[in-house]
C-alpha atoms as a PDB file:
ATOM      1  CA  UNK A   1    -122.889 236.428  81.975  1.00  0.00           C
ATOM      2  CA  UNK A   2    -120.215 234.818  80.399  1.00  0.00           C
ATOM      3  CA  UNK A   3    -119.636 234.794  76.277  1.00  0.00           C
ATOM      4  CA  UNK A   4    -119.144 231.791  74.150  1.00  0.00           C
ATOM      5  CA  UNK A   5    -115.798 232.039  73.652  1.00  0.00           C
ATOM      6  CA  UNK A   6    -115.146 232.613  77.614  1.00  0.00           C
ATOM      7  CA  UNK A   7    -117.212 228.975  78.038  1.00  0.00           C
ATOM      8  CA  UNK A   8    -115.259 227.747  75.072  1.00  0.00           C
ATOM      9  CA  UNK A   9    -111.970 228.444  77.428  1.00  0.00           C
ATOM     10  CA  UNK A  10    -113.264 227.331  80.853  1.00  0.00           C
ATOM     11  CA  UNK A  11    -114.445 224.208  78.703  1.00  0.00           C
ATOM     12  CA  UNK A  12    -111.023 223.743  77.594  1.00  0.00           C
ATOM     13  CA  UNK A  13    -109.465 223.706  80.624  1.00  0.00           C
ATOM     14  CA  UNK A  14    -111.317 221.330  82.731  1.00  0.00           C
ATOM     15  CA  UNK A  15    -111.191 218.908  80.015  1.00  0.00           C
ATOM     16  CA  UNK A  16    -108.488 217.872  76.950  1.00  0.00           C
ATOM     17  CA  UNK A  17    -111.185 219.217  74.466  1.00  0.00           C
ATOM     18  CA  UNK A  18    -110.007 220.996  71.505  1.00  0.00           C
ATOM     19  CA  UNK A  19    -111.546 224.412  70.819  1.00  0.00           C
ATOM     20  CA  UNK A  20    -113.285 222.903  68.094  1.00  0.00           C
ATOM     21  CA  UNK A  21    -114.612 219.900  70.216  1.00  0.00           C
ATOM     22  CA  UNK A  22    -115.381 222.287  72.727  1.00  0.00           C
ATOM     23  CA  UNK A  23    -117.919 224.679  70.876  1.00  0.00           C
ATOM     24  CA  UNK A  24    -119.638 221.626  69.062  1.00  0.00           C
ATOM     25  CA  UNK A  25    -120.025 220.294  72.816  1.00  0.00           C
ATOM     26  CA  UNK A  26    -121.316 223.698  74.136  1.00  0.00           C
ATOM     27  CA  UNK A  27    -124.067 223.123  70.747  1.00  0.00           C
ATOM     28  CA  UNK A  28    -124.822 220.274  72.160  1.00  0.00           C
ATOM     29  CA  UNK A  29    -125.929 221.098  75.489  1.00  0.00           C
ATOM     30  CA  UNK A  30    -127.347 224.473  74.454  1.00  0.00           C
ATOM     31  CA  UNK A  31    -124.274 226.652  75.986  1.00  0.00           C
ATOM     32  CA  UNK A  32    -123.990 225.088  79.314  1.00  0.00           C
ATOM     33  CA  UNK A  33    -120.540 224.787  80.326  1.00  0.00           C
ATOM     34  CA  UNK A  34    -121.173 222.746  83.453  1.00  0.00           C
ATOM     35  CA  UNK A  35    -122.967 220.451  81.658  1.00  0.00           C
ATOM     36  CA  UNK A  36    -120.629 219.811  79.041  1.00  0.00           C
ATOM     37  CA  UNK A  37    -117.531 219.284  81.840  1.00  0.00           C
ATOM     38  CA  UNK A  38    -119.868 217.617  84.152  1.00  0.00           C
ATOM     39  CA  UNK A  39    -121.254 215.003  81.161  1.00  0.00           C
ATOM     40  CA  UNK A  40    -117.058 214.495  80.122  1.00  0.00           C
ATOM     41  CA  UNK A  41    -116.291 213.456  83.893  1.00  0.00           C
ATOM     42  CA  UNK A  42    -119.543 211.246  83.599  1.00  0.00           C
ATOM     43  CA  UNK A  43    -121.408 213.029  86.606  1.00  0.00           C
ATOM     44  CA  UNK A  44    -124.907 211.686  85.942  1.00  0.00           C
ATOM     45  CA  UNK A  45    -127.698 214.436  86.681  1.00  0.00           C
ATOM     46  CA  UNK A  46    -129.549 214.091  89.719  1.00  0.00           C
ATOM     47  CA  UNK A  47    -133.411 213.373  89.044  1.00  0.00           C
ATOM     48  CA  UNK A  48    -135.438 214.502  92.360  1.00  0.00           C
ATOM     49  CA  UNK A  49    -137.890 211.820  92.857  1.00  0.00           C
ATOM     50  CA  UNK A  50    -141.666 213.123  92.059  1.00  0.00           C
ATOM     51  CA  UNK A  51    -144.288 212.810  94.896  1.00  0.00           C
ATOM     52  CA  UNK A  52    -147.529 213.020  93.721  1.00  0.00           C
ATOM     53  CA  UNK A  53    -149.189 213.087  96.912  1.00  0.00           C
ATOM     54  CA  UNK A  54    -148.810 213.088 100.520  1.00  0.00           C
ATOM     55  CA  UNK A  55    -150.795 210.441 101.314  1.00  0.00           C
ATOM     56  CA  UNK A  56    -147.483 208.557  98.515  1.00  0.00           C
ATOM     57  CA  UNK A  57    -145.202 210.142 101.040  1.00  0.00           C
ATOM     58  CA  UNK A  58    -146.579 208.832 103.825  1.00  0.00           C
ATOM     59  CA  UNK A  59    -147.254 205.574 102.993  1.00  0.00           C
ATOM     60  CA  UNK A  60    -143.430 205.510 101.444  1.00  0.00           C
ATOM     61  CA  UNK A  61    -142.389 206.207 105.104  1.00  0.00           C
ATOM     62  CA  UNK A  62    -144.490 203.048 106.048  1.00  0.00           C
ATOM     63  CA  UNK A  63    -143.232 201.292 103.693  1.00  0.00           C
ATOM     64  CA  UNK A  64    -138.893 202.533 104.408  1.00  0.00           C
ATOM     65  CA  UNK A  65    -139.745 201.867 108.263  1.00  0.00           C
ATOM     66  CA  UNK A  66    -141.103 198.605 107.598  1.00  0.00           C
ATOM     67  CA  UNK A  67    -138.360 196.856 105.593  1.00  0.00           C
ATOM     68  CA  UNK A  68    -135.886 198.611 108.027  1.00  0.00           C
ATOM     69  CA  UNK A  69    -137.919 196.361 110.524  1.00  0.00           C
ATOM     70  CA  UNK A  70    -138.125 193.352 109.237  1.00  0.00           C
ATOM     71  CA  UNK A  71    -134.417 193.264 108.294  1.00  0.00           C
ATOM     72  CA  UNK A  72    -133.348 194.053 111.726  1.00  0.00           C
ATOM     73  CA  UNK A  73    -135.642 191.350 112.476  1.00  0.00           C
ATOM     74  CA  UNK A  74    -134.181 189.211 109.910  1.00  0.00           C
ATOM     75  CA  UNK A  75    -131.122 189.269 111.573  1.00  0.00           C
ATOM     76  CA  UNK A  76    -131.565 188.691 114.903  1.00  0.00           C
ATOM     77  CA  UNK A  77    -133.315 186.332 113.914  1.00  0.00           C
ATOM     78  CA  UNK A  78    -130.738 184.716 112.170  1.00  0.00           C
ATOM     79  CA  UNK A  79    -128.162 185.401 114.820  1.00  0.00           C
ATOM     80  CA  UNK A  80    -130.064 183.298 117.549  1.00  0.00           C
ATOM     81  CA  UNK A  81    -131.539 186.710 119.385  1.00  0.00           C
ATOM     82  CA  UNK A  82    -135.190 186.484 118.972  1.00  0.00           C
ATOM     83  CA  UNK A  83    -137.274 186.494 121.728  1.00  0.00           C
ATOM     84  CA  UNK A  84    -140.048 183.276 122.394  1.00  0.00           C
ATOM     85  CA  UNK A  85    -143.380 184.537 123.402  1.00  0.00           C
END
């Protein structure tokens, strides 16, 4: 595991912190380097999308094949390339 002052240094030189800027960030973000060099290059965290259900899985399928449809649709439509029944 690394130390503080190891992070401090690895901080330092993926970024143009100063070790003083650099240990205040580490406070900050409660010793995570990665953090700290990933929030300076303004790499948003990823936030995994919560399923309560199955049943909200499913029908979020339903609803993703749907719109995929009717956009395809959409544009044929548009383009002349529709069939008349």
């Amino acid at each position: 595991m690394a130390t503080l002052e190891e992070k401090v240094q690895t901080v330092m030189r993926q970024t143009d912190y100063t070790e003083e800027i650099s240990r205040e960030k580490l406070n900050e973000h409660n010793g995570d380097h990665l953090k700290v060099i990933r929030s300076y290059l303004g790499i948003a965290e990823k936030k995994a999308p919560v399923i309560k259900s199955i049943n909200q899985e499913i029908y979020k399928q339903f609803r993703a094949r749907l719109d995929d449809n009717m956009r395809d649709y959409n544009d044929r439509k548009a383009r002349g390339e529709t069939k008349n029944l």
